[in-house]
N, C-alpha and C. Protein backbone atom coordinates (compact mmCIF):
# COMPACT_ATOMS: atom_id res chain seq x y z
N UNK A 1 0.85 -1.18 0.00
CA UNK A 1 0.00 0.00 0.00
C UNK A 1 0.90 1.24 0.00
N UNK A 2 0.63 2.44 -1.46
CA UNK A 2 1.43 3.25 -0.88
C UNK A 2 1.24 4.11 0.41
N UNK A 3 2.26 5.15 0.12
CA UNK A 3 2.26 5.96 1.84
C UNK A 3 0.99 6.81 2.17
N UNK A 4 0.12 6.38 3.34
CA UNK A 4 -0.73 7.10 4.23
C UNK A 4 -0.45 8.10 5.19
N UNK A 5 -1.51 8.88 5.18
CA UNK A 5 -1.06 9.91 6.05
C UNK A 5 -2.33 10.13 6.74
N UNK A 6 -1.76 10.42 8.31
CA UNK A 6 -3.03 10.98 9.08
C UNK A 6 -2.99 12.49 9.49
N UNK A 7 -4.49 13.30 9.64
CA UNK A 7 -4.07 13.77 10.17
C UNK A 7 -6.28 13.85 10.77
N UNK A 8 -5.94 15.47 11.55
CA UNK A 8 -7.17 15.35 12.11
C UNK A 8 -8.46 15.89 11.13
N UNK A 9 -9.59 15.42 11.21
CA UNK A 9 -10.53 16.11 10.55
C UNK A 9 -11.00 17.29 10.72
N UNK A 10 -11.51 18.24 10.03
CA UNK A 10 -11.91 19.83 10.25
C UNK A 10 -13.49 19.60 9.33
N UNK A 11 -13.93 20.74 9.69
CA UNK A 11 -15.29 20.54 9.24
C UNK A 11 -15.75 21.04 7.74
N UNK A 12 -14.34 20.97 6.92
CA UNK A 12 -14.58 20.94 5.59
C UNK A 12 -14.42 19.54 5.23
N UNK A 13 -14.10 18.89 5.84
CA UNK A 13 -13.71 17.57 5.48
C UNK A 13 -15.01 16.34 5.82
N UNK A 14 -16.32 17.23 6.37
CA UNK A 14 -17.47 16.10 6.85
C UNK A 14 -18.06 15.75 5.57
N UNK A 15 -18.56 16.38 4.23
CA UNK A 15 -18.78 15.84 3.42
C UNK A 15 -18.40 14.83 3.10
N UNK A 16 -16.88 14.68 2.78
CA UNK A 16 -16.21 13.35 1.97
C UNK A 16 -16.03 12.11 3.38
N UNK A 17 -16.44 12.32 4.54
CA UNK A 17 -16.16 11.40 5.85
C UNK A 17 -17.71 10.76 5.75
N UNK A 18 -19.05 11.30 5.46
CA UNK A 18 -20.11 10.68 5.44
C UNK A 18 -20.16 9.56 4.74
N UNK A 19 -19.81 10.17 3.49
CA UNK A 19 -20.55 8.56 2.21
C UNK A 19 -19.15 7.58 2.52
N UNK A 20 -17.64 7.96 2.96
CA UNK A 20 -16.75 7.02 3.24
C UNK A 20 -17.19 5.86 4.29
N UNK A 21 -17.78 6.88 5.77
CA UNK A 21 -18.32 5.47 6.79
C UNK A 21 -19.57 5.33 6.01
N UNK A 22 -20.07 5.35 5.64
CA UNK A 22 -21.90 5.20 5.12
C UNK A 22 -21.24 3.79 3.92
N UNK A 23 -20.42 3.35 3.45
CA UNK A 23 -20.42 2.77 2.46
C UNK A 23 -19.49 2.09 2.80
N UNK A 24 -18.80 2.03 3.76
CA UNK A 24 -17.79 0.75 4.66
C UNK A 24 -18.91 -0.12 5.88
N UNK A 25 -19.52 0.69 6.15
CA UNK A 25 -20.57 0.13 7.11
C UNK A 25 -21.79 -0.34 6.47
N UNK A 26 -22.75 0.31 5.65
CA UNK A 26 -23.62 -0.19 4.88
C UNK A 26 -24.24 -0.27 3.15
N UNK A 27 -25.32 -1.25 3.17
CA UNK A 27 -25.70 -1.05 1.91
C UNK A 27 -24.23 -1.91 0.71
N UNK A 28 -24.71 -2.33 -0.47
CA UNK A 28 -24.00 -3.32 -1.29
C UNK A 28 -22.73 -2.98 -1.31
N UNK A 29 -22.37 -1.70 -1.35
CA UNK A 29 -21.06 -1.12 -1.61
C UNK A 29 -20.35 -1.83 -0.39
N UNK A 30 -21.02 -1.61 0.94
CA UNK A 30 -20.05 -2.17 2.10
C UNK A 30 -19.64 -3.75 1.66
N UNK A 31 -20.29 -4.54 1.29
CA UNK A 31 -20.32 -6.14 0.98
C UNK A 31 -18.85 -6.35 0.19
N UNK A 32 -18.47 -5.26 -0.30
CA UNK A 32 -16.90 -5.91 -0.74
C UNK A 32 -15.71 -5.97 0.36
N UNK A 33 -15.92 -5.32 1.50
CA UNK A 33 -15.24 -5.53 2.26
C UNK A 33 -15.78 -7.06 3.52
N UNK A 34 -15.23 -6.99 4.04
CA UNK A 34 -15.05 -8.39 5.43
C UNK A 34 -16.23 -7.83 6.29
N UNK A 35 -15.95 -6.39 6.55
CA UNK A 35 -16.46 -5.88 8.52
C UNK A 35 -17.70 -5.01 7.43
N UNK A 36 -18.90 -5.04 7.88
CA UNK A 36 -19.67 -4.52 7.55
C UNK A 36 -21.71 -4.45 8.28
N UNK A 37 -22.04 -3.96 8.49
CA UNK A 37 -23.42 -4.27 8.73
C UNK A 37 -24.45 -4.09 7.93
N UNK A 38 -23.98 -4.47 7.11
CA UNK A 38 -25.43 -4.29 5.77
C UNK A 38 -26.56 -5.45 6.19
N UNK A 39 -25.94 -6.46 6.93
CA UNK A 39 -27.18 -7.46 6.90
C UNK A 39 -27.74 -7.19 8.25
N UNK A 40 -27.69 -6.55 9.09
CA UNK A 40 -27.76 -6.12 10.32
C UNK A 40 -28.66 -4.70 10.11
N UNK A 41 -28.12 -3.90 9.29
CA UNK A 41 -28.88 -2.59 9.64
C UNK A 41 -29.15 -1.97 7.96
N UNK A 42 -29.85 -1.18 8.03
CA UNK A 42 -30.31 0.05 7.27
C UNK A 42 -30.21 1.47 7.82
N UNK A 43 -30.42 2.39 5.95
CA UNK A 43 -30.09 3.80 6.57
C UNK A 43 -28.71 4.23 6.84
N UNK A 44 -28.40 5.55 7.17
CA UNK A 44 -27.06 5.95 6.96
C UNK A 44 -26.51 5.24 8.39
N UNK A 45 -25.34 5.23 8.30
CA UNK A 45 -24.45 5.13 9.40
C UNK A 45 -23.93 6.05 10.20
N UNK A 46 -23.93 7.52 9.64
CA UNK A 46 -23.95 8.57 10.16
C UNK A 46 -24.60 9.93 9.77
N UNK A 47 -24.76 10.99 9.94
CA UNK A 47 -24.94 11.95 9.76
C UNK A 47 -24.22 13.14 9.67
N UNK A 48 -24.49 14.32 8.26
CA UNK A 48 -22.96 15.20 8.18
C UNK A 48 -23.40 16.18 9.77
N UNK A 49 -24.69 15.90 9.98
CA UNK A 49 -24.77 16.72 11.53
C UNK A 49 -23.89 16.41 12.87
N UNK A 50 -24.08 15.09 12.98
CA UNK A 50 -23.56 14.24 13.98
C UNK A 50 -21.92 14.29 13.61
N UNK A 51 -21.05 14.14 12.57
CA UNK A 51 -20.41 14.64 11.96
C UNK A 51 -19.57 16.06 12.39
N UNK A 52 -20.49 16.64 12.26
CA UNK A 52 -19.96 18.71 12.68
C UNK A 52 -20.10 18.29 13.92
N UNK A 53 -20.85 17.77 14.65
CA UNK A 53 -21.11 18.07 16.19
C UNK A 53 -19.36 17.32 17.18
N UNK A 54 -19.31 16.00 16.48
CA UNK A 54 -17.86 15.64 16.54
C UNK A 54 -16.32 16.59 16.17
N UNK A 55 -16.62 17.21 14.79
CA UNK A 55 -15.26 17.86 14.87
C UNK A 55 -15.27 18.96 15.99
N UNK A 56 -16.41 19.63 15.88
CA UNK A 56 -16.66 20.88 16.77
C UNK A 56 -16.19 20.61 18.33
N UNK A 57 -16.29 19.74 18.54
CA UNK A 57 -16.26 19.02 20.15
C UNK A 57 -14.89 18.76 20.38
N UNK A 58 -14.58 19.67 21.35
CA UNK A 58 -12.98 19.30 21.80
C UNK A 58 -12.43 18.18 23.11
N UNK A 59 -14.16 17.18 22.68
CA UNK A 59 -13.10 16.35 23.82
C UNK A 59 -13.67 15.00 22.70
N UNK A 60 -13.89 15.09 21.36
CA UNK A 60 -13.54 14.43 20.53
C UNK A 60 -12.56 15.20 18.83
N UNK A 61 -12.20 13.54 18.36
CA UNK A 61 -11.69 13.69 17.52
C UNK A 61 -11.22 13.01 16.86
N UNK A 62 -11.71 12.99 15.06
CA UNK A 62 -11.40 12.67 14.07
C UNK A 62 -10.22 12.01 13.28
N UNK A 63 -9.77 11.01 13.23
CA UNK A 63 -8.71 11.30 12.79
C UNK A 63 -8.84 10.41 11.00
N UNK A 64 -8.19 10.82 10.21
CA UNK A 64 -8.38 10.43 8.88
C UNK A 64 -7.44 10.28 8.47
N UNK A 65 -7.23 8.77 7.24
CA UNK A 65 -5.96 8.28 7.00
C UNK A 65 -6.72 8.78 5.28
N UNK A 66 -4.96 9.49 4.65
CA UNK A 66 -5.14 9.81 3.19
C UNK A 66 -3.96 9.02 2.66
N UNK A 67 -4.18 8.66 1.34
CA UNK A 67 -3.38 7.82 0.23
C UNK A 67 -3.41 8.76 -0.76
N UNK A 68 -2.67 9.38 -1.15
CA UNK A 68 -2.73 9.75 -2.42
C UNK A 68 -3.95 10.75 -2.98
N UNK A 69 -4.16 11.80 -1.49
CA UNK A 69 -4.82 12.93 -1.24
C UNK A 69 -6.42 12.53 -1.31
N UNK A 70 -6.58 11.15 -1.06
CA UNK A 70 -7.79 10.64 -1.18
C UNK A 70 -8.18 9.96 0.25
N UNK A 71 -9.25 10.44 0.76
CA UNK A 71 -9.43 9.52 1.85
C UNK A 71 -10.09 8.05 1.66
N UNK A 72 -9.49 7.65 2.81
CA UNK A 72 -9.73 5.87 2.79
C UNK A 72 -10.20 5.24 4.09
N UNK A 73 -9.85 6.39 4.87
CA UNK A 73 -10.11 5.52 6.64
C UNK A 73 -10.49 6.31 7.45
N UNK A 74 -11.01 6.31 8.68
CA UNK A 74 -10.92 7.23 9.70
C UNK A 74 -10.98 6.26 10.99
N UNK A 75 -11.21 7.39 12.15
CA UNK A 75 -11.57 6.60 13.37
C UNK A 75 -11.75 7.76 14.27
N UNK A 76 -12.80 7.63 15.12
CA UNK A 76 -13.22 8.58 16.32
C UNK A 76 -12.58 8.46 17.55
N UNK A 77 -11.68 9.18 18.44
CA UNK A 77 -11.54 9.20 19.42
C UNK A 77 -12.67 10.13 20.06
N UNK A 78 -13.04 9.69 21.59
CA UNK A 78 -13.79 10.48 22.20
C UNK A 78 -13.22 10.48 24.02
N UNK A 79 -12.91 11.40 24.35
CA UNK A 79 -12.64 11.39 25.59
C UNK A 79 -13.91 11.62 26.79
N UNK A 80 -14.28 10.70 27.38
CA UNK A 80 -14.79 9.89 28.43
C UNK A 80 -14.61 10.65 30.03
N UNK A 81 -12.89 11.07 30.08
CA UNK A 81 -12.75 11.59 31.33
C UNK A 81 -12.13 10.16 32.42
N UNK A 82 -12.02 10.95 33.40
CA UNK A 82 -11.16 9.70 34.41
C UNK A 82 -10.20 8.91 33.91
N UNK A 83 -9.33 9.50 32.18
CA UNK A 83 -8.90 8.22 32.04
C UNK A 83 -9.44 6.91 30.88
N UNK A 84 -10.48 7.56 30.44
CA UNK A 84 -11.39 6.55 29.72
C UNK A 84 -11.54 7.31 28.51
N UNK A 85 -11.05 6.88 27.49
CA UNK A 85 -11.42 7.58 26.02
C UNK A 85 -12.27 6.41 24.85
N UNK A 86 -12.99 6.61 24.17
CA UNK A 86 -14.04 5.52 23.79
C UNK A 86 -13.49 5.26 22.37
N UNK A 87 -13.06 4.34 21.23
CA UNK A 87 -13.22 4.66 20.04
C UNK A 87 -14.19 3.91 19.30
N UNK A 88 -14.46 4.27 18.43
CA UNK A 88 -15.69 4.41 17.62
C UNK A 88 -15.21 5.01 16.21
N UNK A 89 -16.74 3.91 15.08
CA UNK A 89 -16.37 4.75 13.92
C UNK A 89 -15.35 4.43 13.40
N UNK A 90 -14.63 3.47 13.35
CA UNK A 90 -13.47 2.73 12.92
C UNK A 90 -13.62 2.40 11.47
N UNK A 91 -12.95 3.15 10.31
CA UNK A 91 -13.75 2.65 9.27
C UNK A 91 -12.68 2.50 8.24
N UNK A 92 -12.45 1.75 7.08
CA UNK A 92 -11.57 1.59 6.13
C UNK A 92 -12.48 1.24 4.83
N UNK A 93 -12.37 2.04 3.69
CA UNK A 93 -12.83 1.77 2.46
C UNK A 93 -12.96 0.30 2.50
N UNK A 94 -14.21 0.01 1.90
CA UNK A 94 -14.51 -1.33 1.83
C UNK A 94 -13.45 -2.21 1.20
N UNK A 95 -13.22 -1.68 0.18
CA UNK A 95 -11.93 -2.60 -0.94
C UNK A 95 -10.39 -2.18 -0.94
N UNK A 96 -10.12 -1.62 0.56
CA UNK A 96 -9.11 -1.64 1.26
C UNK A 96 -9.07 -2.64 2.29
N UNK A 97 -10.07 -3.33 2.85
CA UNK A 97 -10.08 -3.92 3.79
C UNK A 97 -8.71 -4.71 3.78
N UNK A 98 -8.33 -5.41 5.10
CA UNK A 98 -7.48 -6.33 5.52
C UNK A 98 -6.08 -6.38 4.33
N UNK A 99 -5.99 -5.05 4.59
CA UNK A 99 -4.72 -4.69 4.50
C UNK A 99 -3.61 -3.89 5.00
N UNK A 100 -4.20 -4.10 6.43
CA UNK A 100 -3.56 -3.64 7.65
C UNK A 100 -3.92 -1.80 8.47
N UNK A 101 -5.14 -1.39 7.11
CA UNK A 101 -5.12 0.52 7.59
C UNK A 101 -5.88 0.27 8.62
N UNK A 102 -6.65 -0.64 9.02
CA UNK A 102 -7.68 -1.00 10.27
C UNK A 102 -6.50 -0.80 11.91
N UNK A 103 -5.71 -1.93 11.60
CA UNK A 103 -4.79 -1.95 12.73
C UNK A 103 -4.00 -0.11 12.84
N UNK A 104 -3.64 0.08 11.87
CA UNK A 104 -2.78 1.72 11.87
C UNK A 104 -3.25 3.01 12.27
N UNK A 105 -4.85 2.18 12.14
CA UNK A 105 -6.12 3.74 12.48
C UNK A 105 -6.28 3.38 14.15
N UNK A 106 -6.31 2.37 14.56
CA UNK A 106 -6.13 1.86 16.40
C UNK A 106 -5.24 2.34 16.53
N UNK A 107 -3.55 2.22 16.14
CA UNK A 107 -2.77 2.64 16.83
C UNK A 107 -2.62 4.05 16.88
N UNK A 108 -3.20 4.79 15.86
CA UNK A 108 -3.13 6.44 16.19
C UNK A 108 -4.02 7.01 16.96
N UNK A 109 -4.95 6.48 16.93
CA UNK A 109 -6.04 6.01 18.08
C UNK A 109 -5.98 6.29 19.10
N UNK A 110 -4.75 4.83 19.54
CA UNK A 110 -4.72 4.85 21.33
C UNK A 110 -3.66 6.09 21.52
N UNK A 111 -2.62 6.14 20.29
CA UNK A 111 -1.47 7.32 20.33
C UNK A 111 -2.19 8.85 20.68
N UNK A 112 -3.32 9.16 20.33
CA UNK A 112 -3.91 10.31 20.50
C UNK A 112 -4.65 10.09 21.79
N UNK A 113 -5.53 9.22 22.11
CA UNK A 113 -5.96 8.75 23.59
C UNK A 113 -5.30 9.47 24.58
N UNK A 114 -4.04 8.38 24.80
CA UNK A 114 -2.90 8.83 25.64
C UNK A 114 -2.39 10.27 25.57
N UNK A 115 -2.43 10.92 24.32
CA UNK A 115 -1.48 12.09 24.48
C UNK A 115 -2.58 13.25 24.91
N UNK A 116 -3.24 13.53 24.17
CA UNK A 116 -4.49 14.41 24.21
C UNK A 116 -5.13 14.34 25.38
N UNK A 117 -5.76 13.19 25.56
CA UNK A 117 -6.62 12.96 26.41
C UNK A 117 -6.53 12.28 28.10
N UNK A 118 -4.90 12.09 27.96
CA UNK A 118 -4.92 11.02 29.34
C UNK A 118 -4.85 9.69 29.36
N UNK A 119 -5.81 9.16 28.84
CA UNK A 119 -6.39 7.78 29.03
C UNK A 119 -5.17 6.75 29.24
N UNK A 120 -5.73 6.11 29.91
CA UNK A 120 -5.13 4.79 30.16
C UNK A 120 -5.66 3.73 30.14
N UNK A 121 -7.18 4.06 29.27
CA UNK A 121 -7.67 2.47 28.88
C UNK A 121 -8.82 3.45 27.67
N UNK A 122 -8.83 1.53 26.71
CA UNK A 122 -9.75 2.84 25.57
C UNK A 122 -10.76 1.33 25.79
N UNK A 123 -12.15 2.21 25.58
CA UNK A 123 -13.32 1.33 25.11
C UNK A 123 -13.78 1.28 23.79
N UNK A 124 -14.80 0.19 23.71
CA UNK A 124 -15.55 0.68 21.72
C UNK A 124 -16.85 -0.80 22.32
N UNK A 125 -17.60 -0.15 21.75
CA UNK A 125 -18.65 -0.86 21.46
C UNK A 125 -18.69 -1.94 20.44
N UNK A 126 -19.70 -3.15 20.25
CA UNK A 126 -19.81 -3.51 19.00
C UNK A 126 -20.80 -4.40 19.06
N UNK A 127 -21.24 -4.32 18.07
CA UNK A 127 -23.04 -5.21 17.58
C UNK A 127 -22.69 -6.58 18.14
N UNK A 128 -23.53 -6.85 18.97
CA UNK A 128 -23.17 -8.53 19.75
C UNK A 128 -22.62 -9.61 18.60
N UNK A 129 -23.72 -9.39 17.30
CA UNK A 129 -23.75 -10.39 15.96
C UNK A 129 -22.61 -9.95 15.37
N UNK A 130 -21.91 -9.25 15.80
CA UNK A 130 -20.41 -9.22 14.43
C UNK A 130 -19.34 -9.77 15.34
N UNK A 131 -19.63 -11.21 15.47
CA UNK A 131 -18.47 -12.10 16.14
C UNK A 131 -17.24 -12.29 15.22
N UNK A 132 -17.09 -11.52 13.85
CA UNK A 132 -15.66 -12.03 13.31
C UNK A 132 -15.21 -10.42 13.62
N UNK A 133 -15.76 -9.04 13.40
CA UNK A 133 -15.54 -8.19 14.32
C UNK A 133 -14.45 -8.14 16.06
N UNK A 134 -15.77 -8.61 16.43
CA UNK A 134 -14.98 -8.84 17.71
C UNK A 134 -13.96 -9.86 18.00
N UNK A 135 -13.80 -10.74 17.34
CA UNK A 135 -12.38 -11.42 17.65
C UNK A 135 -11.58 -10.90 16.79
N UNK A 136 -11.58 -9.49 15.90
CA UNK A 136 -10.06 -8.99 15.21
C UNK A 136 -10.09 -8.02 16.33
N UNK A 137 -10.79 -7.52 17.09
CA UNK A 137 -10.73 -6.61 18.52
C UNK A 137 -9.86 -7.42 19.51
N UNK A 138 -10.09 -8.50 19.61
CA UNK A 138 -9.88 -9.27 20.84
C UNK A 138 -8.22 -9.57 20.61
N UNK A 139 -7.97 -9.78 18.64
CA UNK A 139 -6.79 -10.17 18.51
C UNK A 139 -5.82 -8.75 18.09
N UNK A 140 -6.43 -7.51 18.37
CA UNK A 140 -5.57 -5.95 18.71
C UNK A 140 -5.30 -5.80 20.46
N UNK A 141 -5.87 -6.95 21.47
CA UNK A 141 -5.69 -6.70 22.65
C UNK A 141 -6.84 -5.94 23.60
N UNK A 142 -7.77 -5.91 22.50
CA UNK A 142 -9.29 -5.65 23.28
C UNK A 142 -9.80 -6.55 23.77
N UNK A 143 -11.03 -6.53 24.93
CA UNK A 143 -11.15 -7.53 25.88
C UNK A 143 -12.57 -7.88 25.93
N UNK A 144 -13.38 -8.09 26.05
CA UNK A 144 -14.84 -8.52 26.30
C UNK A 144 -14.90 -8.07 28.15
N UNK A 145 -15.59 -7.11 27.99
CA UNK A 145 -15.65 -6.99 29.58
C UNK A 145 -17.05 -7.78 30.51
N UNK A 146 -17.88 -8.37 29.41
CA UNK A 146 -19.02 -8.83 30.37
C UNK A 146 -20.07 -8.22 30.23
N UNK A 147 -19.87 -6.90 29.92
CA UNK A 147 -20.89 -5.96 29.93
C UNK A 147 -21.94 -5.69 28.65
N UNK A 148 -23.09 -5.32 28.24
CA UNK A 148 -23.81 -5.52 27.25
C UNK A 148 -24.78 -4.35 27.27
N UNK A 149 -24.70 -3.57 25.91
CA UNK A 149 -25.33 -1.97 26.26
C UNK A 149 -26.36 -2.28 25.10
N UNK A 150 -27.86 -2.15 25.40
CA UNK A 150 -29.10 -1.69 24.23
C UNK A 150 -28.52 -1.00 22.98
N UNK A 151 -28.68 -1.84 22.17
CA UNK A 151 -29.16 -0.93 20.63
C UNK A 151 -29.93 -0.18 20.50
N UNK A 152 -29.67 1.11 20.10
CA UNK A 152 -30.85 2.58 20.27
C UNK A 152 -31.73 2.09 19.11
N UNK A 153 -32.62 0.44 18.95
CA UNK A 153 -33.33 0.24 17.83
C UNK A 153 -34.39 1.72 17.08
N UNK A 154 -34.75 2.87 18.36
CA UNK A 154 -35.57 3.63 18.17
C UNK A 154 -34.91 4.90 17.68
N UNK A 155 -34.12 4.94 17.69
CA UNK A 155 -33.48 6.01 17.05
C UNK A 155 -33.27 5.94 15.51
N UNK A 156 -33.70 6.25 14.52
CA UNK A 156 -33.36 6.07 13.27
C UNK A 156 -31.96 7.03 12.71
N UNK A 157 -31.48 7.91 13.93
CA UNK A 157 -29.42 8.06 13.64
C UNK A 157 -28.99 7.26 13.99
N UNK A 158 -29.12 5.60 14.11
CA UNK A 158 -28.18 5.17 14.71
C UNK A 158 -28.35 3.74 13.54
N UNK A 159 -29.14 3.75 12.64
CA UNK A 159 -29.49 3.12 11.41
C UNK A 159 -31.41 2.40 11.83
N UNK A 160 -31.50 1.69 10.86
CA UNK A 160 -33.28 0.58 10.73
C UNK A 160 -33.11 -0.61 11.15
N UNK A 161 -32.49 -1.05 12.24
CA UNK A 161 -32.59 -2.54 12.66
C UNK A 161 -32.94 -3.60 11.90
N UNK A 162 -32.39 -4.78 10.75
CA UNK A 162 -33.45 -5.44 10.17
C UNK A 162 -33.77 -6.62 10.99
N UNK A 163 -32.90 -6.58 12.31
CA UNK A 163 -33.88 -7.58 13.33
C UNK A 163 -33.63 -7.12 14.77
N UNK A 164 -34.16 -7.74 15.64
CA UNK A 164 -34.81 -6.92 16.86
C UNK A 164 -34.05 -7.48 17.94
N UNK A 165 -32.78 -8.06 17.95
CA UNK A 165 -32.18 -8.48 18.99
C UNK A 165 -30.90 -7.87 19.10
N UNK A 166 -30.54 -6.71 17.87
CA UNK A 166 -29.24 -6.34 18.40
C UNK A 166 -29.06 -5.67 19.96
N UNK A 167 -28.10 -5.76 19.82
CA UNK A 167 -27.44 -5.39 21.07
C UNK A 167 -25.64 -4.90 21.31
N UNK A 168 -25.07 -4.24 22.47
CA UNK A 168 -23.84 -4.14 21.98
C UNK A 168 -22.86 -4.53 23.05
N UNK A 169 -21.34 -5.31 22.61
CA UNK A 169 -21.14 -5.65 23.78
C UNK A 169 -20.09 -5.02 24.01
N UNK A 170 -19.12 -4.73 24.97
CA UNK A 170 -18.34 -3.57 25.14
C UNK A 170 -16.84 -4.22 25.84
N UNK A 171 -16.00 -3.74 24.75
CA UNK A 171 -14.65 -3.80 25.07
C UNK A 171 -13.66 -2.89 25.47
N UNK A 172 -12.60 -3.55 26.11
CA UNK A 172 -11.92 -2.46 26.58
C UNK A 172 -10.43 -2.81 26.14
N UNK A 173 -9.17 -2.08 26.17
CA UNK A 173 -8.03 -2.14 26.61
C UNK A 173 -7.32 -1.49 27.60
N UNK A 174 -6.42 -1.95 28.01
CA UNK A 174 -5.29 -0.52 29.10
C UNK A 174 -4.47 -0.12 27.74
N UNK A 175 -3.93 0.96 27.86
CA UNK A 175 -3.48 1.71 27.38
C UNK A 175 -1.72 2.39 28.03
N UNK A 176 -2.17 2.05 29.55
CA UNK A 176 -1.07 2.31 30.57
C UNK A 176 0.13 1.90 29.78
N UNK A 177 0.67 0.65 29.45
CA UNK A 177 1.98 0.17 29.70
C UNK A 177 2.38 0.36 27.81
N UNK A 178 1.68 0.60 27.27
CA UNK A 178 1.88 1.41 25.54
C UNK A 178 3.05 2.01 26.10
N UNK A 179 3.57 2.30 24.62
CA UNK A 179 4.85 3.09 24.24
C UNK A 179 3.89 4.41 24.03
């Protein structure tokens, strides 16, 4: 892959960040990649509102991987407080998949966590049903904590449920003993 570059998102940049997660996460376009919820959900995956409300917010932040002045990836840090920063929104062009920008967007990730924010442990959510999901989490050193948070099925920002048992289960790492 040639050379990527990160840096942070600004709010000229929410246009081209919508249809990127909207089309790694759902609908046919997502289906060429591995990680996806097209069979799980409908509707966007995000919003350019929800979107602005993130860059605008200084205890989150954006970060976006470019190839060749084109974006391909991102990932949300969000700082939590006490120590706890959440990520979310983890996304790589579908027909980039599993070619390692997934793992490179975590590590700038926890690298911004720690520096920015403190943290010494990061969380992320994830749809109970994306068990090949969660064991590439489990095999970055994320953990299954036990814990299990409602799917906002009623919220239509958060996508159309096409069945009625999601749910999300919640992982963690330390972050402490990182370089």
């Amino acid at each position: 892959m040639p050379e990527v570059f990160f840096r942070e998102a600004q709010a000229a940049d929410v246009p081209s960040i919508q249809p990127l997660v909207h089309h790694a996460y759902r609908g046919d376009r997502a289906r060429q990649g591995w990680s996806h919820e097209a069979d799980l959900l409908d509707a966007a995956r995000i919003d350019e509102a929800a979107l602005h409300e993130a860059v605008a917010d200084p205890a989150q932040t954006i970060l976006l991987a470019e190839r060749d002045g084109e974006l391909i990836g991102c990932v949300q840090v969000t700082d939590k407080g006490n120590g706890l920063a959440y990520l979310g929104m983890l996304t790589v062009q579908a027909d980039l998949q599993d070619q390692g920008l997934g793992r490179r967007l975590i590590a700038e990730a926890e690298t911004l966590a720690r520096i920015r924010y403190a943290a010494t442990r990061m969380e992320m959510t994830v749809i109970v049903q994306r068990g090949e999901l969660i064991e590439w989490y489990q095999r970055r050193g994320y953990v299954l904590t036990g814990e299990t948070r409602p799917f906002p099925a009623t919220d239509p920002r958060f996508g159309i449920p096409r069945r009625s048992d999601l749910a999300f289960v919640v992982l963690v790492k330390s972050l402490a003993s990182q370089p």
